[in-house]
Protein backbone atom coordinates (compact mmCIF):
# COMPACT_ATOMS: atom_id res chain seq x y z
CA UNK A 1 -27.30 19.44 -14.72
CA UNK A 2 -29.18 18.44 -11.39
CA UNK A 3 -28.35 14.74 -11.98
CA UNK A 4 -24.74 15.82 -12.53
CA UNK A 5 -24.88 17.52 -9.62
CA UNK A 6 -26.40 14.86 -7.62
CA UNK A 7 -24.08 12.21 -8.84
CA UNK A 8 -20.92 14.27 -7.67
CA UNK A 9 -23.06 15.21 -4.34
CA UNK A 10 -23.23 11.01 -3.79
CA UNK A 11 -19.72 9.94 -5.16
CA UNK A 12 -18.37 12.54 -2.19
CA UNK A 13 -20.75 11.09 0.88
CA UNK A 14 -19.21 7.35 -0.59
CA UNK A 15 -15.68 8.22 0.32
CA UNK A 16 -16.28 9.89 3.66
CA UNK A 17 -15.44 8.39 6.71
CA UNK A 18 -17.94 6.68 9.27
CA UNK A 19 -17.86 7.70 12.74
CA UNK A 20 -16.50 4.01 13.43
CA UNK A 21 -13.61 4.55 11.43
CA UNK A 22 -12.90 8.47 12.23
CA UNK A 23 -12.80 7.19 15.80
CA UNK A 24 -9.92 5.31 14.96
CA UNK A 25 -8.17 7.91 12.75
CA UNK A 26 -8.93 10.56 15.50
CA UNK A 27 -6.28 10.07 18.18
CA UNK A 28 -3.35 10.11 15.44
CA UNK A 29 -4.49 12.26 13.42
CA UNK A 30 -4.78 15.03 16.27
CA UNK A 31 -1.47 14.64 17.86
CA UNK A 32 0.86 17.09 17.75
CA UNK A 33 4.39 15.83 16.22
CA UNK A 34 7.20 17.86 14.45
CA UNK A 35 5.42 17.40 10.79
CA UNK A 36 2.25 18.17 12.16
CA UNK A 37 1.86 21.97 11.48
CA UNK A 38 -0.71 24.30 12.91
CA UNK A 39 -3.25 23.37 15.49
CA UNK A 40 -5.52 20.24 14.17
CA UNK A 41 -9.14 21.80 12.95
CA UNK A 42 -11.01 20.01 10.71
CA UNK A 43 -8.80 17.11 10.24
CA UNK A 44 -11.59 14.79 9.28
CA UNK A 45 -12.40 16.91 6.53
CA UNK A 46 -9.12 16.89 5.93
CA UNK A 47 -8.68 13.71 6.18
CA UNK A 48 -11.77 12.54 4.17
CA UNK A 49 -10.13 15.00 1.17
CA UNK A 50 -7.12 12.90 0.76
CA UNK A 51 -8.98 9.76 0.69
CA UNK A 52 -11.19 11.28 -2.03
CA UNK A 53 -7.81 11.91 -4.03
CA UNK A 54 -6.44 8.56 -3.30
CA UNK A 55 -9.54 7.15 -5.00
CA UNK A 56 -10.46 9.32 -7.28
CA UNK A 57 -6.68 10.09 -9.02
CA UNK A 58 -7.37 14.00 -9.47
CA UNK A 59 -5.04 16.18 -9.33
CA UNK A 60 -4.57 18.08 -6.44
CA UNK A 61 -6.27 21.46 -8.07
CA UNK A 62 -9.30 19.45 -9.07
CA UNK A 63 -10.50 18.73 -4.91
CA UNK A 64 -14.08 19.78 -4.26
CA UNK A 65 -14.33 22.87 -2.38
CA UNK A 66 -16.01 20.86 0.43
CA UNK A 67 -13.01 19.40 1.54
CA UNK A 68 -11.48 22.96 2.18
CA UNK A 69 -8.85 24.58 0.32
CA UNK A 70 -6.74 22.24 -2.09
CA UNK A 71 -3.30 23.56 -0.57
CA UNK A 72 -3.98 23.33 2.46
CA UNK A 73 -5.07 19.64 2.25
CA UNK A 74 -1.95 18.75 0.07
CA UNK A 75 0.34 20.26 2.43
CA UNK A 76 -1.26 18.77 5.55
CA UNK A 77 -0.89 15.18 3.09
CA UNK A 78 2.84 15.60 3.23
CA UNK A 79 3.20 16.57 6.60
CA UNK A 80 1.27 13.21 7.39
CA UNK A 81 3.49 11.36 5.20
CA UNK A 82 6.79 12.51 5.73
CA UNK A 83 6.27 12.12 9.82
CA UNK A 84 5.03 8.39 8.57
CA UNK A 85 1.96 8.59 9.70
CA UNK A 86 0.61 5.93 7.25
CA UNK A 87 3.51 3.28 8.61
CA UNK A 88 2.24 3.74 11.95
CA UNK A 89 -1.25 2.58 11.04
CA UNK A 90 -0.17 0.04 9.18
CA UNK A 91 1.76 -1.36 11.98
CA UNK A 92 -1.17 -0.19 14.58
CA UNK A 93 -3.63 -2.40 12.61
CA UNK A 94 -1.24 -5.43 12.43
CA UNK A 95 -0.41 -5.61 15.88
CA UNK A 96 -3.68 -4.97 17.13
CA UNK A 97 -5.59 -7.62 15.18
CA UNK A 98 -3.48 -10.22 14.79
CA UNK A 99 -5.49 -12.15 11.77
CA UNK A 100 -3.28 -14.83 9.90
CA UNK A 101 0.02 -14.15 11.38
CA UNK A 102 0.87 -17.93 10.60
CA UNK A 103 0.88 -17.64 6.93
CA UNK A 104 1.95 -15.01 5.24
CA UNK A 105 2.49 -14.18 1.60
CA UNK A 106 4.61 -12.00 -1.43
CA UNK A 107 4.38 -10.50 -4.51
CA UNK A 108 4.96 -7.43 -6.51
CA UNK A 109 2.93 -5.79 -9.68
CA UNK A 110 4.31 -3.50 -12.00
CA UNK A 111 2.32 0.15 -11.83
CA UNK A 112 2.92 1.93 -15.03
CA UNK A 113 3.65 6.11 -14.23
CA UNK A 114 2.52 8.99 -16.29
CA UNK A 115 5.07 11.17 -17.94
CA UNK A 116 4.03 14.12 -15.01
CA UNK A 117 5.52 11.33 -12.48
CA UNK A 118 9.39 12.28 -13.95
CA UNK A 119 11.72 15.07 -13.00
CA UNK A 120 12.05 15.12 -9.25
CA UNK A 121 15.04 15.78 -7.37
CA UNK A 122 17.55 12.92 -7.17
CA UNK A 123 16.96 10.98 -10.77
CA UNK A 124 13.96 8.71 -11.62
CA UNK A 125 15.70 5.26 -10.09
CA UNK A 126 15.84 7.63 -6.26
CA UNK A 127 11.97 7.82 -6.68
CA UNK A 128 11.54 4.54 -7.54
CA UNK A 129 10.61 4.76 -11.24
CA UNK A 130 12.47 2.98 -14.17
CA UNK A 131 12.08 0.77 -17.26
CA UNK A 132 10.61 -2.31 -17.60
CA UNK A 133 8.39 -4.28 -19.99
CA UNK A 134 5.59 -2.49 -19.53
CA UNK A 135 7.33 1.34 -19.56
CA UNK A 136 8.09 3.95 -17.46
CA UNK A 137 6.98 2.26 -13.93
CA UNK A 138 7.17 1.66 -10.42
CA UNK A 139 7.33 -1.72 -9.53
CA UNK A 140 4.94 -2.27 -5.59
CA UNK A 141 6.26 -5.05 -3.46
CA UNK A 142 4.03 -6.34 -0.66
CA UNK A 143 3.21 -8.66 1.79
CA UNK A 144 0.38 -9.97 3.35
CA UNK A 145 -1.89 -12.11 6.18
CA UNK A 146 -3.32 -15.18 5.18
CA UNK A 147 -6.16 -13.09 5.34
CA UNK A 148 -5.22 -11.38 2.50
CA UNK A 149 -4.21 -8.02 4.21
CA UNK A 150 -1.65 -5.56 3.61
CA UNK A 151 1.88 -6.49 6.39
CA UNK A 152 4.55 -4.52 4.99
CA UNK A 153 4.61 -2.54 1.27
CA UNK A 154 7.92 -1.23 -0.63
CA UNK A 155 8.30 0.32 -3.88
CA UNK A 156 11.22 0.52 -6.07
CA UNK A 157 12.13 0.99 -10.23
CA UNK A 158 9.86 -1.13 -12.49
CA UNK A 159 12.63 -3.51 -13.75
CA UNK A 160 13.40 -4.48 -10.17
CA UNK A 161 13.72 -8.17 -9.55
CA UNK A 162 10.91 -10.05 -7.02
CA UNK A 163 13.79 -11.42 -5.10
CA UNK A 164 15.62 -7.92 -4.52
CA UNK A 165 12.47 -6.95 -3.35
CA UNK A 166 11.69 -10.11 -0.56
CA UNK A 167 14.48 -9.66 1.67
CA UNK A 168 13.47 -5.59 2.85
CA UNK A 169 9.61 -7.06 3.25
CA UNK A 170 11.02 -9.74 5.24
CA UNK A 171 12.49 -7.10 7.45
CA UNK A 172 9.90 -4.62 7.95
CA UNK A 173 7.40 -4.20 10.97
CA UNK A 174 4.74 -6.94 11.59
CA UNK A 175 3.68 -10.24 12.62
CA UNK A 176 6.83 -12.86 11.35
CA UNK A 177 5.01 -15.83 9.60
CA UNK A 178 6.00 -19.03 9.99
CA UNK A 179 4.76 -20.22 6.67
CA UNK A 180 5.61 -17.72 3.34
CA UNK A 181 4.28 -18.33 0.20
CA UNK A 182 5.44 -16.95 -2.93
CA UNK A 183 5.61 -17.76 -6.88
CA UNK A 184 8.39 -18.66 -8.70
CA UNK A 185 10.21 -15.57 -9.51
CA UNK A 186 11.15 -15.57 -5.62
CA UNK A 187 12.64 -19.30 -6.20
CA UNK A 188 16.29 -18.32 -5.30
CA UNK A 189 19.14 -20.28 -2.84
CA UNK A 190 19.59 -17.19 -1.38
CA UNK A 191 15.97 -16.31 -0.21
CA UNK A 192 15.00 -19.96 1.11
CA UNK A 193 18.40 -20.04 3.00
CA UNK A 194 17.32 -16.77 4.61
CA UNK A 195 14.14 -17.58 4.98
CA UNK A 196 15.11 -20.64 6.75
CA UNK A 197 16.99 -18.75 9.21
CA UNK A 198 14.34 -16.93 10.38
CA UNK A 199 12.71 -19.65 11.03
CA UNK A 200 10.04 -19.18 8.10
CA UNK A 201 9.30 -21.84 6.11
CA UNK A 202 9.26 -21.30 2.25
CA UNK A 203 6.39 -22.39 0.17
CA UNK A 204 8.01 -21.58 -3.27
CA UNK A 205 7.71 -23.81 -6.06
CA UNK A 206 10.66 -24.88 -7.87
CA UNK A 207 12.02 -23.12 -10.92
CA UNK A 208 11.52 -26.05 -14.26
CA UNK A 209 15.26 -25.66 -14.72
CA UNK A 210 16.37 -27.03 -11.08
CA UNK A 211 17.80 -31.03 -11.55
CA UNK A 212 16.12 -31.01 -7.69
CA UNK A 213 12.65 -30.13 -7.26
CA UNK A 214 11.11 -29.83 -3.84
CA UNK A 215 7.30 -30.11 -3.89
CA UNK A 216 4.91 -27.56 -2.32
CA UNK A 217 1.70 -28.82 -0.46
CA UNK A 218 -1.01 -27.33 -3.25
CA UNK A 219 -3.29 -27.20 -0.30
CA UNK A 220 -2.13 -24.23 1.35
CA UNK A 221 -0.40 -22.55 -1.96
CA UNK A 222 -3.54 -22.23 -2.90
CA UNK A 223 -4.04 -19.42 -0.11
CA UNK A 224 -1.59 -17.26 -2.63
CA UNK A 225 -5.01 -16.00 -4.59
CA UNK A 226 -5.53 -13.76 -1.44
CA UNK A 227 -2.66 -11.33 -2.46
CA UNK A 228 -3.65 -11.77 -5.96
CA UNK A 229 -6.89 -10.22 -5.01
CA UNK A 230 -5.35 -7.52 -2.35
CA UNK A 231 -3.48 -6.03 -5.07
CA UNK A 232 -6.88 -6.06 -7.52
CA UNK A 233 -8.41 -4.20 -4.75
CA UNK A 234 -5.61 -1.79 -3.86
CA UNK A 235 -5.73 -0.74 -7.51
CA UNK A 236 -8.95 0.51 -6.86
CA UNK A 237 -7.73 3.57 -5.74
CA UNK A 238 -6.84 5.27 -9.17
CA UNK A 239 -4.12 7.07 -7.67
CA UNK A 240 -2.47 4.26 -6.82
CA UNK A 241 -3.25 2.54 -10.15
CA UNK A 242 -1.66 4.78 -11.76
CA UNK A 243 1.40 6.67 -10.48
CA UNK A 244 1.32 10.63 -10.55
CA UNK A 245 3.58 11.26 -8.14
CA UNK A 246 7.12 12.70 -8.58
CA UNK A 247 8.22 12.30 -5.28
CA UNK A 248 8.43 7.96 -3.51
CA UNK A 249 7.12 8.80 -0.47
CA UNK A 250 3.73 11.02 -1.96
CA UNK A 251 3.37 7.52 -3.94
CA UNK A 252 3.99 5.40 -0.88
CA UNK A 253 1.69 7.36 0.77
CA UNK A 254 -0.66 6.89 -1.18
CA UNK A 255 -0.36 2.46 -1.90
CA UNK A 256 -0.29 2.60 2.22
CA UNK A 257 -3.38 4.80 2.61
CA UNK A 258 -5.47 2.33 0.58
CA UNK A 259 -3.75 -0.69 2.36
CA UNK A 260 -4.99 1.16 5.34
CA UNK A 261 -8.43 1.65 4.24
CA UNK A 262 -8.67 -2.11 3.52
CA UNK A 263 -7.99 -2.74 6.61
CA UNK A 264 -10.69 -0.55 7.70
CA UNK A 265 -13.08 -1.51 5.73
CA UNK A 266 -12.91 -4.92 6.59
CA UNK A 267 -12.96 -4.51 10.37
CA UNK A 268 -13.30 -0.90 11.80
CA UNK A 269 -17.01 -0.85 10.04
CA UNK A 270 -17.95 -4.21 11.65
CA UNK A 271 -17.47 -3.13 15.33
């Protein structure tokens, strides 16, 4: 029983925050906003509660009484998502670092969702679950630094297409590459013309059934390993590896939480 006890007493001091990286939570955490609710007390608590979900993948009932009340911490999650919160940090950290703007990278993986993650207002394909090979799923898009870093993340219904999916990470907020790499199932006329148009330069190799294949410089595709291994530590975070979540934006919340915490990890904790 004491080892028990000690072993859930150390798996809770692992996922809280360091003062280096509540110091950079702090000052958005704490603002007031229109989603924001009651006064801010004990937001790092807070705070350190949803992390401890995101990793975890508990249910909401099953948070440690030293985070504070389970309701109160879930409803203080949505009001951080739904003002977008989590896209702000994103965006903060991208903008403020500036690591491997040049080259830049996409992919998608296919999350599979438990049977709790139907029924939500709307229809399963509105929240971004539907069929595919692998089941009932949600499909994450994403795009990175050559660093390996989270840029932009999307979600949509598990049998999704890659290429429906390039064009909105293409357009969201952060550093525009000049180089994009990307495996095949992105090889489309459509993309590379776009891409081209940007200005971006496509590093897409060449489906086997083209007459015309254009070759790739294996040099720098070889870069492309660094999302492979972004998304092997995004899934990490349990919650994330598996979805839970009726609703998209609790389950986008939660993919850009642990994108965030990458980031943080990798260079909050260093200065």
């Amino acid at each position: 029983m004491i080892q028990r006890r000690f072993r859930r007493a150390a798996a809770l001091i692992r996922d809280l925050m360091s003062d280096e990286e509540w110091a950079f939570f702090e000052p958005f955490v704490t603002r007031r906003g229109p989603h924001s609710g009651r006064r801010p007390q004990g937001h790092r608590r807070v705070l350190d509660g949803v992390f401890w979900i995101a990793r975890t993948g508990a249910q909401w009932r099953d948070l440690p009484e030293f985070f504070g009340k389970w309701s109160s911490v879930y409803r203080q999650f949505r009001r951080w998502t739904l003002s977008g919160l989590w896209d702000l940090l994103l965006e903060v950290l991208n903008d403020t670092e500036g690591v491997g703007e040049t080259v830049q990278m996409i992919d998608s993986t296919v999350i599979r969702a438990h049977h709790c993650a139907a029924g939500a207002r709307g229809g399963t394909p509105r929240q971004g679950l539907g069929r595919s090979r692998g089941g009932f799923s949600t499909k994450i898009h994403l795009r990175t630094n050559g660093a390996g870093l989270p840029v932009a993340i999307d979600i949509a219904p598990g049998q999704t297409s890659d290429y429906t999916g390039a064009l909105p990470l293409l357009d969201a907020e952060g550093p525009e590459p000049k180089v994009l790499l990307a495996d095949r199932g992105y090889d489309s006329d459509h993309i590379r013309e776009e891409m081209e148009a940007r200005g971006v330069t496509p590093m897409i190799p060449m489906r086997r059934s083209r007459k015309i294949q254009i070759p790739v410089d294996d040099h720098v595709y070889a870069l492309r390993n660094r999302i492979e291994r972004c998304f092997n530590k995004l899934k990490n975070f349990r919650r994330l590896a598996t979805r839970y979540d009726k609703t998209a934006d609790s389950y986008l919340g939660f993919v850009l939480i642990a994108a965030v915490r990458l980031w943080t990890r990798v260079f909050v904790n260093r200065t």
